[in-house]
Protein backbone atom coordinates (compact mmCIF):
# COMPACT_ATOMS: atom_id res chain seq x y z
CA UNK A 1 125.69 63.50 159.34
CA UNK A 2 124.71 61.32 156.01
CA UNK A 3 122.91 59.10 158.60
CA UNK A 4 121.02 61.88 160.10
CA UNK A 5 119.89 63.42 156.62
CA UNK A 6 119.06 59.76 155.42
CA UNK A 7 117.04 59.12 158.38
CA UNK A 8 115.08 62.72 158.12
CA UNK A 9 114.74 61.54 154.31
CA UNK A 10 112.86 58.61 155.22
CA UNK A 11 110.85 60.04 158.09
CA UNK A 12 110.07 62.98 155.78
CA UNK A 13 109.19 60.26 152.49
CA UNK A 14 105.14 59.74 153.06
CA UNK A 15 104.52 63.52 152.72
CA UNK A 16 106.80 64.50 150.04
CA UNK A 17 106.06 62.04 148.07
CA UNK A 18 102.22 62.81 148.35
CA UNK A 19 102.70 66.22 147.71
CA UNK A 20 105.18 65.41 144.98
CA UNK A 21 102.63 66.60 142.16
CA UNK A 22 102.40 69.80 143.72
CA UNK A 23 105.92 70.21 144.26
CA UNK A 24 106.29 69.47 141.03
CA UNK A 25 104.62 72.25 139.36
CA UNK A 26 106.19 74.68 141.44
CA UNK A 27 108.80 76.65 139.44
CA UNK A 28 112.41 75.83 140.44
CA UNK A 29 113.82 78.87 140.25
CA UNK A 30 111.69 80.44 142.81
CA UNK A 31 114.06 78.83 145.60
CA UNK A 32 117.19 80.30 145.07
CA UNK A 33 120.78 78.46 145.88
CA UNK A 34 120.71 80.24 149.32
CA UNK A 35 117.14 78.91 150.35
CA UNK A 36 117.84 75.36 149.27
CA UNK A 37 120.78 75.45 151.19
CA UNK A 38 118.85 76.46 154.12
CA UNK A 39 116.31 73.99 153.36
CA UNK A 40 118.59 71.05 153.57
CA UNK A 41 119.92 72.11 156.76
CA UNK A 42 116.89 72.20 158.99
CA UNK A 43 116.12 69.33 157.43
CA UNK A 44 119.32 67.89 158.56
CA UNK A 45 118.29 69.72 162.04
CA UNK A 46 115.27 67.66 162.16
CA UNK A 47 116.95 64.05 161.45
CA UNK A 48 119.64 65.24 164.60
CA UNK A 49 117.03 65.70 166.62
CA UNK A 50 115.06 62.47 165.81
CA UNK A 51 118.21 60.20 166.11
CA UNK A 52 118.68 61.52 169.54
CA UNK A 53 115.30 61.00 170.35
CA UNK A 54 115.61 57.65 169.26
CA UNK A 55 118.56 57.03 171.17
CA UNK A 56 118.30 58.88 174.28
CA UNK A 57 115.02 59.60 175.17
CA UNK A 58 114.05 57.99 178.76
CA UNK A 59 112.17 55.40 177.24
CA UNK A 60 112.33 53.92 173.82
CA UNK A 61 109.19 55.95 171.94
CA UNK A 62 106.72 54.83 169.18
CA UNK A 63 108.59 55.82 166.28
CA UNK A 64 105.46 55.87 163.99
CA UNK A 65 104.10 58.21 166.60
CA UNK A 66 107.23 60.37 166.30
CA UNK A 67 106.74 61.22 162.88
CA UNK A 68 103.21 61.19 162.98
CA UNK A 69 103.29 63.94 165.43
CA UNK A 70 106.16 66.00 163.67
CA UNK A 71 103.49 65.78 160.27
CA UNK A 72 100.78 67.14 162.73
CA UNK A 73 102.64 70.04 163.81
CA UNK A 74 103.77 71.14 160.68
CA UNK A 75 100.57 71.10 159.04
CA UNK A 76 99.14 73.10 162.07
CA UNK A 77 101.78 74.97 162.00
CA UNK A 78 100.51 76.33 158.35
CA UNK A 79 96.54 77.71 159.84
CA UNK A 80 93.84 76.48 161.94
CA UNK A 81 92.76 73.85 159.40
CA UNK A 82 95.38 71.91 158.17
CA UNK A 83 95.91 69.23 159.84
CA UNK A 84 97.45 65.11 159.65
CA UNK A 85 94.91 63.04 159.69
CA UNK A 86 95.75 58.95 161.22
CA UNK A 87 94.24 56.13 159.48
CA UNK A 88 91.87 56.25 162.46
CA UNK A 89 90.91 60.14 162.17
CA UNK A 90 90.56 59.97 158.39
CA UNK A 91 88.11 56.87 158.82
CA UNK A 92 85.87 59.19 161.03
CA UNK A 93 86.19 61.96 158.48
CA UNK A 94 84.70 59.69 155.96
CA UNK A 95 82.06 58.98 158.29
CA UNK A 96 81.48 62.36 159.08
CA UNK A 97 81.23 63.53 155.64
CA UNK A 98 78.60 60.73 154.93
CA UNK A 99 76.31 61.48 157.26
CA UNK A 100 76.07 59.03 159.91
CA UNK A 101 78.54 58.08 162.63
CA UNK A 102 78.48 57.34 166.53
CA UNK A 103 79.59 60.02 169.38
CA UNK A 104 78.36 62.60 171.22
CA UNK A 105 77.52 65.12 168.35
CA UNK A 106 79.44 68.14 168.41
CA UNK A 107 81.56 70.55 165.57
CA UNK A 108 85.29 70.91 167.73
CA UNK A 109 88.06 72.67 167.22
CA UNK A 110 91.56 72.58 169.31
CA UNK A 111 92.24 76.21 171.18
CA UNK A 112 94.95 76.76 173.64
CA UNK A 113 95.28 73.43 174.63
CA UNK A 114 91.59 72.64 174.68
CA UNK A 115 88.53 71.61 172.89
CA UNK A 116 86.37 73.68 171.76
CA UNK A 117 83.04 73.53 170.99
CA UNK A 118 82.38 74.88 167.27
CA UNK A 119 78.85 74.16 167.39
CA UNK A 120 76.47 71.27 169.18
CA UNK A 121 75.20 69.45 166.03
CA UNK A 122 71.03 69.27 166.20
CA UNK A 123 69.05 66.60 168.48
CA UNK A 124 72.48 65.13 169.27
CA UNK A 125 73.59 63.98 172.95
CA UNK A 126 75.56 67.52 173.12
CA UNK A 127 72.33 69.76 172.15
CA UNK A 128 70.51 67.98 174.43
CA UNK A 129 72.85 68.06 177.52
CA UNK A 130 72.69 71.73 177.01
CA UNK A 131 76.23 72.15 175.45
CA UNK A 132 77.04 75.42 174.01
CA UNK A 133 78.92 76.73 171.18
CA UNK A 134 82.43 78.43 172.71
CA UNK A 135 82.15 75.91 175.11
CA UNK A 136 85.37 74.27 176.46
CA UNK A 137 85.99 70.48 177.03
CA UNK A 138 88.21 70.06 179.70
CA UNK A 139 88.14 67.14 180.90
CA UNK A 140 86.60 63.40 179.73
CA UNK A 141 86.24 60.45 181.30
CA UNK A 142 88.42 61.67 184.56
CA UNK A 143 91.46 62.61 181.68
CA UNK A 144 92.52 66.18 181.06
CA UNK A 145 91.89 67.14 177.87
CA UNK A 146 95.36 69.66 178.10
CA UNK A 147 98.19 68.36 176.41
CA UNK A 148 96.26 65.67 173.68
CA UNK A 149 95.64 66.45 170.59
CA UNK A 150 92.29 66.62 168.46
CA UNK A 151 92.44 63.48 167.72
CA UNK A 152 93.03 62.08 170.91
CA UNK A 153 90.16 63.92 172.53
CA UNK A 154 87.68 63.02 169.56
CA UNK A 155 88.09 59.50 169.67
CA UNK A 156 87.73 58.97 173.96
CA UNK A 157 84.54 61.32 173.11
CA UNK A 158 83.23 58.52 170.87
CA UNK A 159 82.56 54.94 171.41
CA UNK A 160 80.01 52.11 171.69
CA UNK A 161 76.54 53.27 171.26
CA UNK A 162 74.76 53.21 174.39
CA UNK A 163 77.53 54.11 176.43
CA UNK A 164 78.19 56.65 179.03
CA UNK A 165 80.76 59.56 178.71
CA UNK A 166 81.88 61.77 181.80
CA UNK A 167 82.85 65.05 180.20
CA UNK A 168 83.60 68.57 182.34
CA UNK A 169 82.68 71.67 180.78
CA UNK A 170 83.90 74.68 181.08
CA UNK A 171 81.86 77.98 180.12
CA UNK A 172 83.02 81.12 180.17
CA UNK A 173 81.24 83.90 182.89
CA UNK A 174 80.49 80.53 185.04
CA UNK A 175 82.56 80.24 187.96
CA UNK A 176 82.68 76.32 188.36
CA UNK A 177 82.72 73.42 186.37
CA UNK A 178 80.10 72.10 184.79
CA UNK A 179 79.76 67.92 184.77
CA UNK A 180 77.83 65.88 182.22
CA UNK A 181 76.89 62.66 182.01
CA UNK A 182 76.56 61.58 178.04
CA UNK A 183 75.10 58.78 176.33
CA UNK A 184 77.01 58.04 173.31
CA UNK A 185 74.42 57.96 169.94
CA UNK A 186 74.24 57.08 166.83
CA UNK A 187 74.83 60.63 164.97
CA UNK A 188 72.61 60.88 161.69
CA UNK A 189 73.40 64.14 160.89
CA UNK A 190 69.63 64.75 159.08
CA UNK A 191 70.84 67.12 156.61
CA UNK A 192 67.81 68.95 155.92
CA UNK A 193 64.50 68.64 157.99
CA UNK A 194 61.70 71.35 157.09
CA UNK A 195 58.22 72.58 158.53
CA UNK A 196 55.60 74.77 158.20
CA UNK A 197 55.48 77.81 160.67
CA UNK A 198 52.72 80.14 160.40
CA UNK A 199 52.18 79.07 156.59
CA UNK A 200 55.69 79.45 155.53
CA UNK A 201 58.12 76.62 154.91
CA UNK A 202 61.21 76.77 156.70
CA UNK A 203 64.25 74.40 155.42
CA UNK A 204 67.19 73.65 158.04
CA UNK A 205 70.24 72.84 156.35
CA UNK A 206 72.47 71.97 159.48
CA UNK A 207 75.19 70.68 157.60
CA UNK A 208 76.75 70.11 154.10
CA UNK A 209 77.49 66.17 154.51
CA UNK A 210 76.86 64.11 151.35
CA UNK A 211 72.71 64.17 152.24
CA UNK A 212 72.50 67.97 151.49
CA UNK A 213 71.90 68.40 148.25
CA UNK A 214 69.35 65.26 148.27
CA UNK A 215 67.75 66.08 151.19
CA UNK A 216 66.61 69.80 150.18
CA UNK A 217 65.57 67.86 146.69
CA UNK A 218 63.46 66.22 148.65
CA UNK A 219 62.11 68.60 151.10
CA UNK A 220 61.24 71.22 148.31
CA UNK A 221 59.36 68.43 145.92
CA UNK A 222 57.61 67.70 149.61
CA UNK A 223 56.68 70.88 149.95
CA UNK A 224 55.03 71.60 146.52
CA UNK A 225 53.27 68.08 147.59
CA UNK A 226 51.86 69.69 149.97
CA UNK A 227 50.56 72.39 148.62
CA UNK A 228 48.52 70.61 145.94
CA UNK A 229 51.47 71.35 143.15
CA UNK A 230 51.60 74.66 143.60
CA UNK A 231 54.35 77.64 144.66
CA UNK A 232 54.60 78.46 148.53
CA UNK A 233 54.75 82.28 148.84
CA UNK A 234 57.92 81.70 150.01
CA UNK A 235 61.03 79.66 151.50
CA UNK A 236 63.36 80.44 154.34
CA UNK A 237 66.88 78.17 153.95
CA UNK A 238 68.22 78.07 157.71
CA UNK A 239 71.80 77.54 157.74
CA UNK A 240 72.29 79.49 161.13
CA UNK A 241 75.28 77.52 163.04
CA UNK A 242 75.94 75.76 159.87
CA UNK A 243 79.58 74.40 160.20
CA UNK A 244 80.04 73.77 156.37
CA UNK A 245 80.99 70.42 154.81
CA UNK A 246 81.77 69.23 151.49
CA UNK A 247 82.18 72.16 149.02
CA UNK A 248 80.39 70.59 146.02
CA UNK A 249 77.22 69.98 148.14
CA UNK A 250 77.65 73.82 148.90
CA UNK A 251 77.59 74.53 144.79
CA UNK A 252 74.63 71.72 144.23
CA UNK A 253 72.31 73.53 147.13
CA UNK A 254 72.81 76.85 145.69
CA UNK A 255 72.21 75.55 142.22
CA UNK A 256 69.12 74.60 143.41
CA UNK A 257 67.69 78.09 143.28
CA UNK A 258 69.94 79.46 140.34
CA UNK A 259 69.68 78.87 136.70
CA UNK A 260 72.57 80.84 135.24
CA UNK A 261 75.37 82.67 136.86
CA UNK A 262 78.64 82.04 138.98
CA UNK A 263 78.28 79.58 142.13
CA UNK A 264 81.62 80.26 143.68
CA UNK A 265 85.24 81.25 142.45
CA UNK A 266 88.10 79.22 144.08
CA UNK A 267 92.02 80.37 143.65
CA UNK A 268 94.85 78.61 144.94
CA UNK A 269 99.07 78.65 144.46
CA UNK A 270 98.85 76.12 141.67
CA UNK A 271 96.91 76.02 138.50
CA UNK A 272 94.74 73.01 139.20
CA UNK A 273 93.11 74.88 142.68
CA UNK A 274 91.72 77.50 140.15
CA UNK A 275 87.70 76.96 139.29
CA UNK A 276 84.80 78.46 138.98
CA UNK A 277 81.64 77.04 139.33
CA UNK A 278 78.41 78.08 137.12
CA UNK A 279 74.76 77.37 137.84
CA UNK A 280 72.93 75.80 135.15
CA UNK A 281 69.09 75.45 134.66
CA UNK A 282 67.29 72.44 136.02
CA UNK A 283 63.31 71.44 137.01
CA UNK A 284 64.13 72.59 140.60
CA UNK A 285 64.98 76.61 139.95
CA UNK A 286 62.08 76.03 138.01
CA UNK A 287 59.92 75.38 140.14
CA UNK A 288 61.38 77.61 142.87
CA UNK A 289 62.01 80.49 139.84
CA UNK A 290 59.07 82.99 141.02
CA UNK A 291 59.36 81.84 144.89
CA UNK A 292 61.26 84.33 147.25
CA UNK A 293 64.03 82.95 149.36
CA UNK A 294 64.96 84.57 152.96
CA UNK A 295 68.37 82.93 154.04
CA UNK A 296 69.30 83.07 157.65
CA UNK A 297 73.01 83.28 158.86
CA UNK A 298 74.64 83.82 162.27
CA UNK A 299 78.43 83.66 163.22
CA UNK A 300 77.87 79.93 163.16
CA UNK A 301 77.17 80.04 159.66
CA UNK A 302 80.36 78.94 158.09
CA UNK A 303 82.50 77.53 154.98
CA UNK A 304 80.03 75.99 152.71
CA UNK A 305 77.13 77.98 153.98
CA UNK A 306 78.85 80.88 153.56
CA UNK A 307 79.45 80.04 149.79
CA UNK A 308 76.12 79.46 149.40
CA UNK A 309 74.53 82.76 151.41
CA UNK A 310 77.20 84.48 149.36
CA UNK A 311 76.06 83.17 145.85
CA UNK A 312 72.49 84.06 146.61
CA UNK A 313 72.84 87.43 148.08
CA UNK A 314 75.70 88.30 145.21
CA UNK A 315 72.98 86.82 142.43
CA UNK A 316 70.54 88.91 144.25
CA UNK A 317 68.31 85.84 144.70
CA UNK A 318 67.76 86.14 148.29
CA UNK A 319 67.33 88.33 150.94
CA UNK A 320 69.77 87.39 153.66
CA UNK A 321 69.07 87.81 157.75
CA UNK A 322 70.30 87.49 161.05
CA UNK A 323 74.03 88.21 162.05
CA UNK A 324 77.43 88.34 160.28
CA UNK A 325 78.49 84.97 159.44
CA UNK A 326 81.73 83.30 161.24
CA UNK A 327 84.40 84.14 158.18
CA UNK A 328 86.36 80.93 156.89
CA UNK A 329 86.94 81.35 153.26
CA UNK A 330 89.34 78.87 152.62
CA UNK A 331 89.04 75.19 150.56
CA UNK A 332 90.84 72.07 152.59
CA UNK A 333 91.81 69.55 150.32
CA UNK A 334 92.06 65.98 151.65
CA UNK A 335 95.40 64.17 150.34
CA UNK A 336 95.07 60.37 150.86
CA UNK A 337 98.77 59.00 152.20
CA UNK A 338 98.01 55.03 151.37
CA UNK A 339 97.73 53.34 154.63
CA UNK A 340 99.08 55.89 156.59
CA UNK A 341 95.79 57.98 156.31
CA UNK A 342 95.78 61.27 154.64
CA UNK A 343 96.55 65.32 155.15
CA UNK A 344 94.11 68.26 155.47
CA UNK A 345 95.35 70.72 153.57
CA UNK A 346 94.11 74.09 153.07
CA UNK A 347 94.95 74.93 149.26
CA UNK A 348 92.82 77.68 147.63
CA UNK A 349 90.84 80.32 148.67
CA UNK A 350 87.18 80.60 147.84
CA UNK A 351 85.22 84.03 146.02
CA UNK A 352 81.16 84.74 146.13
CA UNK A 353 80.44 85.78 142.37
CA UNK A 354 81.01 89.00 142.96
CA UNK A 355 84.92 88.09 143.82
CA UNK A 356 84.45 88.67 147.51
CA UNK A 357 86.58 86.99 149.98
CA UNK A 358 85.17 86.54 153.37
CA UNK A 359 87.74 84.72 155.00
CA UNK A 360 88.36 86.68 158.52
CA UNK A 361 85.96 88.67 157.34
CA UNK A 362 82.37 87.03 157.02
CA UNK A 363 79.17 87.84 155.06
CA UNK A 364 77.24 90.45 156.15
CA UNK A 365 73.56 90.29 156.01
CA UNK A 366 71.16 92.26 154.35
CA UNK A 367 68.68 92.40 157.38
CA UNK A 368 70.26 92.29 160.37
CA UNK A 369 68.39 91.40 163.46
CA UNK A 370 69.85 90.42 166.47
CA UNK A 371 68.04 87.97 169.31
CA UNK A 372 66.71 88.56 173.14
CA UNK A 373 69.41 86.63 174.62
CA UNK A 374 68.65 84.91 177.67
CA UNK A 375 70.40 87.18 180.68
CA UNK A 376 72.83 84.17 181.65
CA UNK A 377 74.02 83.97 178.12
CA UNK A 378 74.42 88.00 177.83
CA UNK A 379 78.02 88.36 176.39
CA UNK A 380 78.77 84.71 175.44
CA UNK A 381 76.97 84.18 172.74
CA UNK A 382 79.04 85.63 169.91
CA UNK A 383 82.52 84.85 169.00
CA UNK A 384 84.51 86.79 166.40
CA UNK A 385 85.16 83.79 163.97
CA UNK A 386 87.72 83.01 161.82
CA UNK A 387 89.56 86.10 162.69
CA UNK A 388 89.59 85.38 166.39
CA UNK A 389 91.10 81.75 165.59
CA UNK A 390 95.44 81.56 166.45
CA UNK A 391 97.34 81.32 162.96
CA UNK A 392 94.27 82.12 160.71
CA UNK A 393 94.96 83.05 157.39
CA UNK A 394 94.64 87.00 156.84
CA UNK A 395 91.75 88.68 154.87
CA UNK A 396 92.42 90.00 151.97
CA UNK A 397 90.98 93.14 153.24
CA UNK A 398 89.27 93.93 156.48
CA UNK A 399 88.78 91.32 159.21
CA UNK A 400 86.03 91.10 162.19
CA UNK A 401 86.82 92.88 165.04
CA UNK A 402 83.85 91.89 167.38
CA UNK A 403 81.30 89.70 167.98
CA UNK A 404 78.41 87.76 165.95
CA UNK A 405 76.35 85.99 168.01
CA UNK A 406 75.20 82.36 167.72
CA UNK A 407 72.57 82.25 169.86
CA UNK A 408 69.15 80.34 168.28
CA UNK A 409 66.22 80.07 170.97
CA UNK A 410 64.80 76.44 170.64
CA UNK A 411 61.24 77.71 171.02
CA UNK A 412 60.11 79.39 167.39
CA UNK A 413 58.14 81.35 168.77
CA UNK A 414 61.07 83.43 170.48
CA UNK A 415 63.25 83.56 167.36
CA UNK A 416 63.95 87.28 166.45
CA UNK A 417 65.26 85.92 163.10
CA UNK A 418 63.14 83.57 162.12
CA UNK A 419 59.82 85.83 163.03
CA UNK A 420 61.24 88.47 160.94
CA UNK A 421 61.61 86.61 157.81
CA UNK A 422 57.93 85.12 158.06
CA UNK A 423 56.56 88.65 158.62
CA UNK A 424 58.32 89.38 155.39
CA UNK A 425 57.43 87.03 153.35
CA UNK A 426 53.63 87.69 154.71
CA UNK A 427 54.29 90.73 154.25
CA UNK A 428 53.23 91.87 157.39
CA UNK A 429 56.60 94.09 157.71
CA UNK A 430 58.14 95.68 154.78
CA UNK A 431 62.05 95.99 153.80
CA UNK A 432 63.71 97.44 150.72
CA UNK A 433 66.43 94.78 151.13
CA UNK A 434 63.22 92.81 150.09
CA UNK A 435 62.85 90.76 148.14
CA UNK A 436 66.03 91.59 146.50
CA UNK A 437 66.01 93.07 142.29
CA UNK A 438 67.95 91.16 140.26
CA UNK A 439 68.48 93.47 137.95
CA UNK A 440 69.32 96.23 140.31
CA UNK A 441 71.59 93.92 141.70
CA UNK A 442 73.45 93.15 138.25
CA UNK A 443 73.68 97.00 137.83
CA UNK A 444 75.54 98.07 140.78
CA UNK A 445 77.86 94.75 139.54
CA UNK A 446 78.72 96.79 137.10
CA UNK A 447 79.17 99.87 137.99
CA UNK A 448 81.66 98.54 140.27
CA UNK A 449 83.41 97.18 137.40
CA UNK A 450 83.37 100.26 135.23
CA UNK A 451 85.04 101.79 138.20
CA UNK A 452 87.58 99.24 139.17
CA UNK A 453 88.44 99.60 135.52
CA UNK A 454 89.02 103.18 135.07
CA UNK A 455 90.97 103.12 138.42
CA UNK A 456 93.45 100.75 137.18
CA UNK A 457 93.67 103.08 133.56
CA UNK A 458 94.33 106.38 135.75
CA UNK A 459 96.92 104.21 137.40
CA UNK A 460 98.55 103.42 134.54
């Protein structure tokens, strides 16, 4: 058996020892003799079962691949977002993250065996095939999709630019199949793009890559261009099917139109996950300081547009619209492994100023309106988010129980949402939700407080 536990010692190495500073500050004595005991045996369990592996399988196996795999599974073991990450897969994350990479252009996640579509990124191969979000990838290039992983799926989904990609799609409340033919692009995830509808300047944020914070820099300073120097009478930030992204983009962006005041709260196991993130003054939330801001969300809206929706509804610095947002409130923190790639690893939670956590749970908006969904799409055009995903982590509190829809219609003209918030800022409709008071806002923040506060003295 010293073989064995040697063995599952050195297939175990690459992740213990890049956790090791983490390990490290946990306390000792929180495993008792008992548990270590335990601990030792199954991993004893899992060097048995990789020496017989090894030795009798039918055919001699990949032994990189054998561990590689056994890291994947334990880190999705953990929630929906943890994950191992090959040199190949954290290459494309890199990519991803910057803002520019070749494919087909769509958010996926891995459910029940299949892919499945998160959200269709804008004027990408996948928008304009007509894929959907909850859509299910089945099949690509002639291979079932069942039994790969992620991974596997992502990279047959990308390749040369230029090239053709069979994929089958399947949709739920349609009976058969549905076959595309894709051309593989390049995918410059544009940040930010903005226009001008019916006198109003309307900024989509589509995703938090590393061009986010620049990018609404530069459409804002465009904007006053435009308007000879002076204020618009309002903005509307669009982050409706917003996926998320990089989580200091998400404080940067929301900086953008604060000046003082929390960003965003994060609190993990371990000292070093703990932060909080404050909004200091700068020349853009001066310039933007007496502009009102409408921020749409749907249950697309996730992550990193969630912190920032939450920041400016808690700050009371925008008027949020639309539908409940999709609910992850967790950080992922990417753990480089050397030159065996790196681990996705969800390791703090993350709190809107007013300490709310949303994960499972979403943020709710001010203003809800809801869209004329097409009658094919009736019924499959919400999903329940975060709390609908296997292995989530739980909510602190409540979790959604049903449905916010993701539905956007492509003409503007059609858009519930995006109508409303004009007529407001025209103020051809009125709302008490807005704009929002600031100081009204800061009140009820603490008369919250004052009775959280004598709560915990009557317990006591």
């Amino acid at each position: 058996m010293a073989v064995v536990f040697k063995r599952a010692l050195i297939a175990l190495m690459a992740v213990l020892v890049s956790v090791g500073p983490i390990a490290a500050q946990t306390e000792q004595s929180e495993m008792t003799q008992q548990e270590q005991d335990e601990f030792y045996r199954q991993l004893e369990l899992f060097g048995l079962v990789l020496d017989r592996i090894r030795d009798e399988y039918i055919e001699a196996p990949d032994e990189t691949e054998l561990i590689r795999a056994a890291i994947q599974g334990m880190l999705t073991s953990l929630d929906p977002h943890s994950a191992y990450l090959s040199p190949e897969s954290f290459a494309d994350v890199r990519e991803d993250t910057s803002g520019t990479f070749g494919g087909l252009g769509i958010e996926v996640t891995m459910e029940e065996g299949l892919v499945k579509v998160v959200t269709p990124y804008d004027e990408s191969p996948a928008s304009r095939a007509g894929i959907l979000a909850n859509d299910f990838v089945v099949e690509i290039d002639g291979q079932q999709v069942m039994g790969m992983t992620l991974d596997e799926a992502v990279e047959l989904m990308r390749g040369e630019i230029g090239t053709d990609v069979d994929v089958v799609i399947a949709r739920e409340g349609v009976d058969q199949p549905i076959e595309l033919t894709l051309t593989r692009d390049i995918i410059e995830v544009s940040a930010v793009r903005w226009s001008m509808e019916r006198d109003v300047p309307v900024i989509r944020l589509s995703r938090f890559s590393g061009q986010a914070f620049s990018g609404l820099d530069e459409a804002i300073r465009e904007i006053f261009a435009e308007n000879d120097g002076e204020a618009p009478t309002g903005i509307i930030l669009d982050l409706r099917n917003n996926p998320g992204g990089l989580v200091d983009q998400a404080q940067f962006v929301a900086d953008a139109f604060l000046s003082q005041g929390s960003v965003v709260l994060t609190r993990g196991r371990i000292d070093s996950q703990n932060s909080r993130y404050d909004a200091r003054p700068d020349e853009l939330d001066a310039m933007l300081a007496d502009v009102p801001v409408i921020v749409l969300i749907n249950g697309g809206s996730a992550s990193a547009a969630e912190i920032v929706a939450g920041a400016l509804q808690d700050q009371g610095r925008a008027t949020l619209v639309g539908t409940r947002s999709f609910g992850k409130g967790s950080v992922q923190s990417i753990i480089p492994l050397g030159f065996d790639g790196a681990m996705r690893l969800t390791t703090a939670r993350y709190y809107t100023p007013n300490n709310r956590s949303i994960q499972a749970l979403g943020i709710t908006p001010d203003i809800e309106v809801l869209q004329d969904v097409p009658e094919e799409l009736q019924g499959f055009d919400t999903i329940i988010g975060e709390a609908g995903l296997a292995g989530h982590i739980a909510g602190e509190e409540e979790e959604a129980t049903v449905g916010s829809s993701v539905y956007v219609p492509a003409d503007k003209a059609e858009d519930n949402q995006l109508q409303h918030a004009i007529d407001l800022i025209l103020g051809e409709t009125e709302d008490p939700a807005f704009p929002p008071n600031p100081d009204a806002v800061v009140a009820q923040q603490n008369t919250e407080a004052a009775e959280a506060e004598a709560e915990t003295t009557e317990t006591e």
